[in-house]
PDB file of N, CA and C in Angstrom:
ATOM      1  N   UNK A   1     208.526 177.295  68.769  1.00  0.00           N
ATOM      2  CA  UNK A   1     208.567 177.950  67.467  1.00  0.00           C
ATOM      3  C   UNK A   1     207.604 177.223  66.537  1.00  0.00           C
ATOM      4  N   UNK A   2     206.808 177.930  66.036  1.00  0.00           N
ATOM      5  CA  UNK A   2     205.627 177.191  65.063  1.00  0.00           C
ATOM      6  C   UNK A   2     206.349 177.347  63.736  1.00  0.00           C
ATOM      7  N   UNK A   3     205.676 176.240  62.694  1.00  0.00           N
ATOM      8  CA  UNK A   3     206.841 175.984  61.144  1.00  0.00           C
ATOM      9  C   UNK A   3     206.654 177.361  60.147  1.00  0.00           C
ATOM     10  N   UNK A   4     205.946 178.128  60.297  1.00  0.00           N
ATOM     11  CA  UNK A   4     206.216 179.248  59.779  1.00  0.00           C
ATOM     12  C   UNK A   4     207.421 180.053  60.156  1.00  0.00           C
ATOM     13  N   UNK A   5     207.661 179.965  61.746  1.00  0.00           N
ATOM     14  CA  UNK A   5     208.964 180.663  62.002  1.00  0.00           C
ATOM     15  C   UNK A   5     210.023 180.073  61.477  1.00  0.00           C
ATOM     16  N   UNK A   6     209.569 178.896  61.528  1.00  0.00           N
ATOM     17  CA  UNK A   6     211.003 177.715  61.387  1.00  0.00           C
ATOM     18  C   UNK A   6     211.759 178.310  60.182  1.00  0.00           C
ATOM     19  N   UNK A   7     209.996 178.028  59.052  1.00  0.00           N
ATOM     20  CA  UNK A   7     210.548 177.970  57.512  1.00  0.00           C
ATOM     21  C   UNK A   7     210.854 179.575  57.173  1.00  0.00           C
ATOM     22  N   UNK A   8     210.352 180.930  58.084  1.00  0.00           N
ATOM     23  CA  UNK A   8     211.177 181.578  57.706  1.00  0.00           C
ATOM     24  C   UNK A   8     212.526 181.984  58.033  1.00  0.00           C
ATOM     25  N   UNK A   9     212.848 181.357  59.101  1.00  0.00           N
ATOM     26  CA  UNK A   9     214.659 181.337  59.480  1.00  0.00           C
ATOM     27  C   UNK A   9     215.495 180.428  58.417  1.00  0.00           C
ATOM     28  N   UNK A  10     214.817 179.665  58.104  1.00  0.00           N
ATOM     29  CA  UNK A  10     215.537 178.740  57.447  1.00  0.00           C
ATOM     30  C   UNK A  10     215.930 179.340  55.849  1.00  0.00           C
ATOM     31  N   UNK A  11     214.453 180.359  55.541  1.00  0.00           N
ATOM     32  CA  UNK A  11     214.806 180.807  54.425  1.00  0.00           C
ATOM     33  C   UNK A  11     215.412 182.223  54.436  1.00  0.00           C
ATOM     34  N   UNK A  12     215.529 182.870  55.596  1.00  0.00           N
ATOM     35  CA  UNK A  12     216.794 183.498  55.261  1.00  0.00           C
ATOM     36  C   UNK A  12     217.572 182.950  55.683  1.00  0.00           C
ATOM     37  N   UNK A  13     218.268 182.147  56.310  1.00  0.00           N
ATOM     38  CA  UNK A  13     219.662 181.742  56.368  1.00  0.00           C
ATOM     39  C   UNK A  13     220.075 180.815  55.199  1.00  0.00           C
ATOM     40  N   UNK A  14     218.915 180.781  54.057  1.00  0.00           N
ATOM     41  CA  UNK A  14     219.151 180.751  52.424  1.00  0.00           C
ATOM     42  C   UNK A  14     219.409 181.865  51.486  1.00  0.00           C
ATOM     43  N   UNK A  15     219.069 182.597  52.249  1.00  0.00           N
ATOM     44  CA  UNK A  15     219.249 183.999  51.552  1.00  0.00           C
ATOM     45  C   UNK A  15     220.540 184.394  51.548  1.00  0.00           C
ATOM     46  N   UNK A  16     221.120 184.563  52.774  1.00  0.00           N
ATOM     47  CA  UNK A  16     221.813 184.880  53.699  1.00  0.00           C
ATOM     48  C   UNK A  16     223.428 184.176  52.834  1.00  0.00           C
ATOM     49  N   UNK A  17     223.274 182.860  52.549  1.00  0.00           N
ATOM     50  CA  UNK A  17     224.539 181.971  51.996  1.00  0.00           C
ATOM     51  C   UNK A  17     224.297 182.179  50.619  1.00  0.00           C
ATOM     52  N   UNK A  18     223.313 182.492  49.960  1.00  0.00           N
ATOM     53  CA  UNK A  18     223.233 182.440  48.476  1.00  0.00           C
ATOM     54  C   UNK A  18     223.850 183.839  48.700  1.00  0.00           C
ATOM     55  N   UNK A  19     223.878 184.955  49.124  1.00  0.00           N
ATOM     56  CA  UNK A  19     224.511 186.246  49.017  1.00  0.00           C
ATOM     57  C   UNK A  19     225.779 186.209  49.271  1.00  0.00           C
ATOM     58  N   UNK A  20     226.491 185.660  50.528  1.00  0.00           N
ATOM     59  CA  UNK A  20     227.733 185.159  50.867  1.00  0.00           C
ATOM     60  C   UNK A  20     228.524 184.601  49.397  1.00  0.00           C
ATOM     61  N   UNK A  21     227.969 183.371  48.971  1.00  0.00           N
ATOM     62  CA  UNK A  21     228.318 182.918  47.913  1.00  0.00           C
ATOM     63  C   UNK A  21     228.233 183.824  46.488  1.00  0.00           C
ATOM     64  N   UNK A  22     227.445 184.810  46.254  1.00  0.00           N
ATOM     65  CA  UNK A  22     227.566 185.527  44.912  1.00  0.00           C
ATOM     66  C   UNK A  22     229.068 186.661  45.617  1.00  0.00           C
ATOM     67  N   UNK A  23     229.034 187.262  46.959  1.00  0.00           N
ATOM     68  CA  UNK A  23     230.285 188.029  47.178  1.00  0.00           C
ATOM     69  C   UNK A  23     231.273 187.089  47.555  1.00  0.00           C
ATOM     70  N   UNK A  24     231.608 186.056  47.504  1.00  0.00           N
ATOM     71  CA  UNK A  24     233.015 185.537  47.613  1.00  0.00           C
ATOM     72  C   UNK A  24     233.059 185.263  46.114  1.00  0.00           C
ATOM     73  N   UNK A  25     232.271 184.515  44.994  1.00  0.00           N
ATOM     74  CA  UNK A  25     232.318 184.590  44.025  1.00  0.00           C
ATOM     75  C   UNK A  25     232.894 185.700  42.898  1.00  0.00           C
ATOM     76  N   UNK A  26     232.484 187.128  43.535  1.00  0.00           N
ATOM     77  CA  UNK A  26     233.079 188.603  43.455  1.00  0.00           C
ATOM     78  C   UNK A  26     234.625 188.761  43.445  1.00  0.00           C
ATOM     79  N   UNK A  27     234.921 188.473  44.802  1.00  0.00           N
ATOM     80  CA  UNK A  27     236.106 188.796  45.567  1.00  0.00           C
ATOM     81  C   UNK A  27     236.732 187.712  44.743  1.00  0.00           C
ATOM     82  N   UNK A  28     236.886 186.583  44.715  1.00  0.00           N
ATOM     83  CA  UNK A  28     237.328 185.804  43.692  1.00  0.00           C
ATOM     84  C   UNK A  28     237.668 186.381  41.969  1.00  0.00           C
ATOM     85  N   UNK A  29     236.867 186.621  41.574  1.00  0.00           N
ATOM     86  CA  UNK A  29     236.875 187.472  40.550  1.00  0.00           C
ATOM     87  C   UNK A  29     238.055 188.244  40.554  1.00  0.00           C
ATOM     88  N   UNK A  30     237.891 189.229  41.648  1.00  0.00           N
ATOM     89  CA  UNK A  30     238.482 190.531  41.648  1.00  0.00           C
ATOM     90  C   UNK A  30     239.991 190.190  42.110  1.00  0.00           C
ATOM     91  N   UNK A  31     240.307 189.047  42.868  1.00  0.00           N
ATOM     92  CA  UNK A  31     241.963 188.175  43.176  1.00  0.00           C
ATOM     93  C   UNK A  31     242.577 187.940  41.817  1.00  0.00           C
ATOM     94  N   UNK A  32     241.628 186.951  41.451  1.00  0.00           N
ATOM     95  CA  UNK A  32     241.737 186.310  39.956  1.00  0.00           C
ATOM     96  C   UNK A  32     242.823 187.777  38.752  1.00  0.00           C
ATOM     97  N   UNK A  33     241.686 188.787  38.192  1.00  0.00           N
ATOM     98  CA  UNK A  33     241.928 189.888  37.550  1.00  0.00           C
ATOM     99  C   UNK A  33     243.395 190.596  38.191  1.00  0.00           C
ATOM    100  N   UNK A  34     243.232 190.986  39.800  1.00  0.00           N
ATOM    101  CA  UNK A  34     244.860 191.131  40.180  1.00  0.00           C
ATOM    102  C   UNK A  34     245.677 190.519  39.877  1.00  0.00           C
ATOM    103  N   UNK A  35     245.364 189.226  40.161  1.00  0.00           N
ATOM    104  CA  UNK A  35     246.796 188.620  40.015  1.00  0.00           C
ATOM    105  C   UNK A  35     247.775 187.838  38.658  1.00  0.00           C
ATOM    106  N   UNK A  36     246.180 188.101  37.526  1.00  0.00           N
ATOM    107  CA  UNK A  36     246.564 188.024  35.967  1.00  0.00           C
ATOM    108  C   UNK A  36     247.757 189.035  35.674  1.00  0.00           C
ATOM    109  N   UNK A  37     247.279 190.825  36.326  1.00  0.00           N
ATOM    110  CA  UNK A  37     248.052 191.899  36.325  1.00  0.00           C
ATOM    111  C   UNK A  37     249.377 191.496  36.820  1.00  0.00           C
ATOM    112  N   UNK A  38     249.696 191.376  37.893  1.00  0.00           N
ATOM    113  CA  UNK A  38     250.746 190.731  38.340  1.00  0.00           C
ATOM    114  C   UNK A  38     251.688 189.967  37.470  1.00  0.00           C
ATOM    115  N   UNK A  39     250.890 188.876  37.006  1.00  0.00           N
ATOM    116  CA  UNK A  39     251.739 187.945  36.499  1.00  0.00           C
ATOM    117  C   UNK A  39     252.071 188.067  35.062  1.00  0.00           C
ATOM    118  N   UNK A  40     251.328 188.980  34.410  1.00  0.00           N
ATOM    119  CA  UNK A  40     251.676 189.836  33.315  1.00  0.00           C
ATOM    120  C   UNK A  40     252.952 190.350  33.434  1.00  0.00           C
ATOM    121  N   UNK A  41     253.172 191.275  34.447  1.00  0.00           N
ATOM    122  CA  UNK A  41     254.161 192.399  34.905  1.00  0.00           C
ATOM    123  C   UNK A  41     255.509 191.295  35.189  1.00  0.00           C
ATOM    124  N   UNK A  42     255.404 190.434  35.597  1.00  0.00           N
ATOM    125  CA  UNK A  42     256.486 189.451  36.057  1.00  0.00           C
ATOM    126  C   UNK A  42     257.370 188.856  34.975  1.00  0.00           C
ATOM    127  N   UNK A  43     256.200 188.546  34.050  1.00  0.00           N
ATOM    128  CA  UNK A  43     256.729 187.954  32.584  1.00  0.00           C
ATOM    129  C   UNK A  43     257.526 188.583  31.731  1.00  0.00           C
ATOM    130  N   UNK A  44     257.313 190.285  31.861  1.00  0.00           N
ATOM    131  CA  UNK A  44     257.653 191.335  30.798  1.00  0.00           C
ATOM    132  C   UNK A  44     258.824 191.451  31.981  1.00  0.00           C
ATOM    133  N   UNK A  45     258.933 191.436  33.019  1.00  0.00           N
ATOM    134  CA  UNK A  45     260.479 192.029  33.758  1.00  0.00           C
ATOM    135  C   UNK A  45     261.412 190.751  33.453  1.00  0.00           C
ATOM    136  N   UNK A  46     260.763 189.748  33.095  1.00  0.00           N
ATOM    137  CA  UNK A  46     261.616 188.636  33.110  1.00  0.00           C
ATOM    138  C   UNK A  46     262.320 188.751  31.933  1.00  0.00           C
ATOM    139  N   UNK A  47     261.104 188.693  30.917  1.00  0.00           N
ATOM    140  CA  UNK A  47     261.926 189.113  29.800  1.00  0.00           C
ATOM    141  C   UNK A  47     262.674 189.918  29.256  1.00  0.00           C
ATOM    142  N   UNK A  48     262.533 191.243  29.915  1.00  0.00           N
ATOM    143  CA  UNK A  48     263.655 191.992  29.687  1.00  0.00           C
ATOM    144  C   UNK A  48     265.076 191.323  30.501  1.00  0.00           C
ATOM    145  N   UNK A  49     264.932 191.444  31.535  1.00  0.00           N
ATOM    146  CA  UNK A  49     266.245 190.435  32.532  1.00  0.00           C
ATOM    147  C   UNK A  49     266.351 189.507  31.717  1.00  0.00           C
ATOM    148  N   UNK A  50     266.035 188.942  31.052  1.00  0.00           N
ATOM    149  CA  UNK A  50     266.540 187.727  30.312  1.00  0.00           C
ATOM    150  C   UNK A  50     266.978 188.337  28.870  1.00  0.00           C
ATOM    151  N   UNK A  51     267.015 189.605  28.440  1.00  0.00           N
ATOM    152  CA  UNK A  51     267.277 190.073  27.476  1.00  0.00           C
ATOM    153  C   UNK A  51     266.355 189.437  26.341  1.00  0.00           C
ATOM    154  N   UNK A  52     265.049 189.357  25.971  1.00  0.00           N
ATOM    155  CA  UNK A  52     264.282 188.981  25.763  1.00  0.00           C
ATOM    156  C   UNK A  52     263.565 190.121  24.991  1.00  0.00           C
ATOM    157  N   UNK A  53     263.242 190.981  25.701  1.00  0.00           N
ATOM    158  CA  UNK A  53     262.762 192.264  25.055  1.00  0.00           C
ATOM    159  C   UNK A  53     263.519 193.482  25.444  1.00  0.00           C
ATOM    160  N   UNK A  54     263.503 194.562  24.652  1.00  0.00           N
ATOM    161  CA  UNK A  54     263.960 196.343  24.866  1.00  0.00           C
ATOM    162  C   UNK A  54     263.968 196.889  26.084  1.00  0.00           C
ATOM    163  N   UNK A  55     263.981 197.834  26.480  1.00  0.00           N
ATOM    164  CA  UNK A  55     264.174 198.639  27.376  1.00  0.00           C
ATOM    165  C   UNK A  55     262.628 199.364  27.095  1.00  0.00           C
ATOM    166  N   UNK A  56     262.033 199.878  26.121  1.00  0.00           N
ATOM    167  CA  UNK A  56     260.966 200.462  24.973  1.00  0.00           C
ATOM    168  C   UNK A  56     259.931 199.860  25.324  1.00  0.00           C
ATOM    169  N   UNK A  57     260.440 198.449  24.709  1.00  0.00           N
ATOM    170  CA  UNK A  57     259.002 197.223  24.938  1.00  0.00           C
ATOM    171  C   UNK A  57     258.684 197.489  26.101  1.00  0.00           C
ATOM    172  N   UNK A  58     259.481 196.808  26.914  1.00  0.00           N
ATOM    173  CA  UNK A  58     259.277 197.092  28.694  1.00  0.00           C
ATOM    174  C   UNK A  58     258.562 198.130  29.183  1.00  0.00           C
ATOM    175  N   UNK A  59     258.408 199.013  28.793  1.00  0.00           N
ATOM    176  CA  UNK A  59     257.793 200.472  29.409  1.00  0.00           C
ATOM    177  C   UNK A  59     256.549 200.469  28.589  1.00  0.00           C
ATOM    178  N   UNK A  60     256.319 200.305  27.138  1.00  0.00           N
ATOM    179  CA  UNK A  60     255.713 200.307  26.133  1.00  0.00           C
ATOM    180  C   UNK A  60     254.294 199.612  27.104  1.00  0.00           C
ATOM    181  N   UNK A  61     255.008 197.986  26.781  1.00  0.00           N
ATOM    182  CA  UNK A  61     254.127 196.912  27.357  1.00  0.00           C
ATOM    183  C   UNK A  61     253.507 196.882  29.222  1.00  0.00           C
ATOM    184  N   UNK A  62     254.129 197.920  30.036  1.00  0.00           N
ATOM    185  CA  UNK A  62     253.812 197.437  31.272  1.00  0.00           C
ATOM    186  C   UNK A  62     253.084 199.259  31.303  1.00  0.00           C
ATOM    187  N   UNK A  63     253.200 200.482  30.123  1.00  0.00           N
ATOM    188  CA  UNK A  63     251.893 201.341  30.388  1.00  0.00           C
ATOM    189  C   UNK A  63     250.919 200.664  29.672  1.00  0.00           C
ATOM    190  N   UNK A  64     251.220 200.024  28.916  1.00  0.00           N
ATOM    191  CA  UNK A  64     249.690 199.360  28.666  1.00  0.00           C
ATOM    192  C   UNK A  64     248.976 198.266  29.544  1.00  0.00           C
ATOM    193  N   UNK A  65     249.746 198.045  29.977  1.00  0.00           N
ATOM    194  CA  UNK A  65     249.354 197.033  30.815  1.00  0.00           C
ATOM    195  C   UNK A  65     248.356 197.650  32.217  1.00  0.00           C
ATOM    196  N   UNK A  66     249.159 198.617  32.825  1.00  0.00           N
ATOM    197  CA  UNK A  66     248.780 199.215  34.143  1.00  0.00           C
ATOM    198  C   UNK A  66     248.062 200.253  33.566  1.00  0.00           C
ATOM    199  N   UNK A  67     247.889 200.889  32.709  1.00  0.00           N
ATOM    200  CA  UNK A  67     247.457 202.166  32.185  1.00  0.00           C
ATOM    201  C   UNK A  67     246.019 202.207  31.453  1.00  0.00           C
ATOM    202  N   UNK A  68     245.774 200.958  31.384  1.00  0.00           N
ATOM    203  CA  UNK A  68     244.871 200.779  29.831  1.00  0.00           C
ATOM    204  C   UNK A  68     243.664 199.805  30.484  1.00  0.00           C
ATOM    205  N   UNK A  69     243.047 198.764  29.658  1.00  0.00           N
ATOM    206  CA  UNK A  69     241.975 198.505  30.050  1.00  0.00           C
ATOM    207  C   UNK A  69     242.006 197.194  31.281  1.00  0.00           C
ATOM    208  N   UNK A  70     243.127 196.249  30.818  1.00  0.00           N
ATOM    209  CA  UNK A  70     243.348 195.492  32.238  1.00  0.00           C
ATOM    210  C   UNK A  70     243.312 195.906  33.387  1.00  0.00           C
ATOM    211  N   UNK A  71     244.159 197.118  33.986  1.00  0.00           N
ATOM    212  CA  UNK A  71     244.143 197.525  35.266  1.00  0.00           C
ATOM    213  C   UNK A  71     242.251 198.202  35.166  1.00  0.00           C
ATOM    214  N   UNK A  72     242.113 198.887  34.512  1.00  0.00           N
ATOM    215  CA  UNK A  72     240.335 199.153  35.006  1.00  0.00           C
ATOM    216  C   UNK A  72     239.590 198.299  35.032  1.00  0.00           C
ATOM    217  N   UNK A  73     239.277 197.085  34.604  1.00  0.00           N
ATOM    218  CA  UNK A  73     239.057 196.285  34.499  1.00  0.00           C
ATOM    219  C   UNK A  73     239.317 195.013  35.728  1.00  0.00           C
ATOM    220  N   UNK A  74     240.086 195.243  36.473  1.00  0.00           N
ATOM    221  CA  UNK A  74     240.758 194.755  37.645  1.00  0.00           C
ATOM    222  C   UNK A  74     240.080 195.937  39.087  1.00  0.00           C
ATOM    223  N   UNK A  75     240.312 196.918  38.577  1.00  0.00           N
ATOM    224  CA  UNK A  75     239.750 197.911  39.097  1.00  0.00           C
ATOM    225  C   UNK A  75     238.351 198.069  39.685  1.00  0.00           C
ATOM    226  N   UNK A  76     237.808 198.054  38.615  1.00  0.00           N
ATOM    227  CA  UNK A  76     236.046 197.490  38.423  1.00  0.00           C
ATOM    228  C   UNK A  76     235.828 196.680  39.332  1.00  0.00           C
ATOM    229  N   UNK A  77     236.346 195.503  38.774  1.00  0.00           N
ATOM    230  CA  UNK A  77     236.070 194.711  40.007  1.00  0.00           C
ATOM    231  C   UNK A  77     236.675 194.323  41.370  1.00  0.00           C
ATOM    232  N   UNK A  78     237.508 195.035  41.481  1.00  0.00           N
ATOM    233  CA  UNK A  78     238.007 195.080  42.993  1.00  0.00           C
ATOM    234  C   UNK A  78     237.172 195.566  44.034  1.00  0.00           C
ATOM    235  N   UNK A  79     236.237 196.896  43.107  1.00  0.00           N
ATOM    236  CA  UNK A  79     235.235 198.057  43.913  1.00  0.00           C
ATOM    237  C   UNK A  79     234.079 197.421  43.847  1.00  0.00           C
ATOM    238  N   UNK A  80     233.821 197.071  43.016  1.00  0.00           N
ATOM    239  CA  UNK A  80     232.174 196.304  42.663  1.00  0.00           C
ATOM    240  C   UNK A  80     232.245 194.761  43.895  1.00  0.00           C
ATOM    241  N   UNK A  81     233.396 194.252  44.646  1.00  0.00           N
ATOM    242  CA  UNK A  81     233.334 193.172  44.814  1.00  0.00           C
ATOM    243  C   UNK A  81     233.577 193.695  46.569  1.00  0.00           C
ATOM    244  N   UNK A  82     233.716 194.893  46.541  1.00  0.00           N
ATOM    245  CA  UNK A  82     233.968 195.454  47.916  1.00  0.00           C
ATOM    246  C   UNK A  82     233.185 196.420  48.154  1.00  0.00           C
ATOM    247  N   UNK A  83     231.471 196.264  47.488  1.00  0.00           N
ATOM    248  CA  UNK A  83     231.025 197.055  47.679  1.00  0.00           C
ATOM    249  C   UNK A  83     231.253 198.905  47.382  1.00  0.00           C
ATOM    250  N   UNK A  84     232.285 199.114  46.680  1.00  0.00           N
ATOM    251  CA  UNK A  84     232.583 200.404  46.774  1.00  0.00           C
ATOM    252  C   UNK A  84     232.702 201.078  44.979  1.00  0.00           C
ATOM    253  N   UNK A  85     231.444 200.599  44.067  1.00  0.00           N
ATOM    254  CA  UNK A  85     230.937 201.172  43.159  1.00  0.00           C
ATOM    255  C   UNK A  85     230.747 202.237  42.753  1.00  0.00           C
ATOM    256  N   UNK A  86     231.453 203.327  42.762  1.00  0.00           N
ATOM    257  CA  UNK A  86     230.981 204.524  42.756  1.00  0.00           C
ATOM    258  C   UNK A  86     231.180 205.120  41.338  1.00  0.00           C
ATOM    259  N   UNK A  87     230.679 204.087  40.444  1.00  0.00           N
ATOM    260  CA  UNK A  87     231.027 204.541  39.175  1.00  0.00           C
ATOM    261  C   UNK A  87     232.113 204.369  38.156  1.00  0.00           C
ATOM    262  N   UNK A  88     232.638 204.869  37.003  1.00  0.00           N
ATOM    263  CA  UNK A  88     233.738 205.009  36.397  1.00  0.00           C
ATOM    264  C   UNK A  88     234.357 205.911  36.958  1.00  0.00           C
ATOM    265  N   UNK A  89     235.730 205.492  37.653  1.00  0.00           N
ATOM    266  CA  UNK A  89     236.617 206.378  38.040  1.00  0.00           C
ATOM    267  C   UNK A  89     238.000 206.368  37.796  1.00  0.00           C
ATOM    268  N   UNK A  90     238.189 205.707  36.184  1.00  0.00           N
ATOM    269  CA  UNK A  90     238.976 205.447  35.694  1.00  0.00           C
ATOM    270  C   UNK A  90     239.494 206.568  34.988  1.00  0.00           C
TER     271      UNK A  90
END
């Protein structure tokens, strides 16, 4: 193998991990944003079970929650991080 081949294997298998690394960086993202949702939703059931908040609040706070810009936003990037962009389909 002469160093031109070398140095171009070498520079895509730079390519290659710098891309790896911007999509796990993604997918990270897109865990991250789920599991804020989640733990949102956990807090507001707690607090109602703990008599903490309404019956009102509870429904109030978890359509906004799932309904509104967090879940698209979670959304977004779940698709954008799985390749599957197809726009606003919110």
């Amino acid at each position: 193998m002469n160093g031109r081949a070398a140095r171009s294997g070498t520079s895509s298998t730079a390519l290659h991990c710098r891309a790896m690394t911007e999509r796990i960086a993604e997918l990270e993202s897109a865990v991250r944003a789920q599991d804020a949702l989640i733990a949102e939703a956990q807090r507001l059931l707690t607090g109602f079970l703990a008599k903490e908040i309404e019956s009102w609040e509870l429904v109030d706070s978890l359509l906004k929650l799932f309904g509104g810009p967090p879940l698209r936003e979670a959304q977004r990037l779940s698709r954008e991080a799985l390749g599957e962009d197809f726009g606003n389909n919110a």
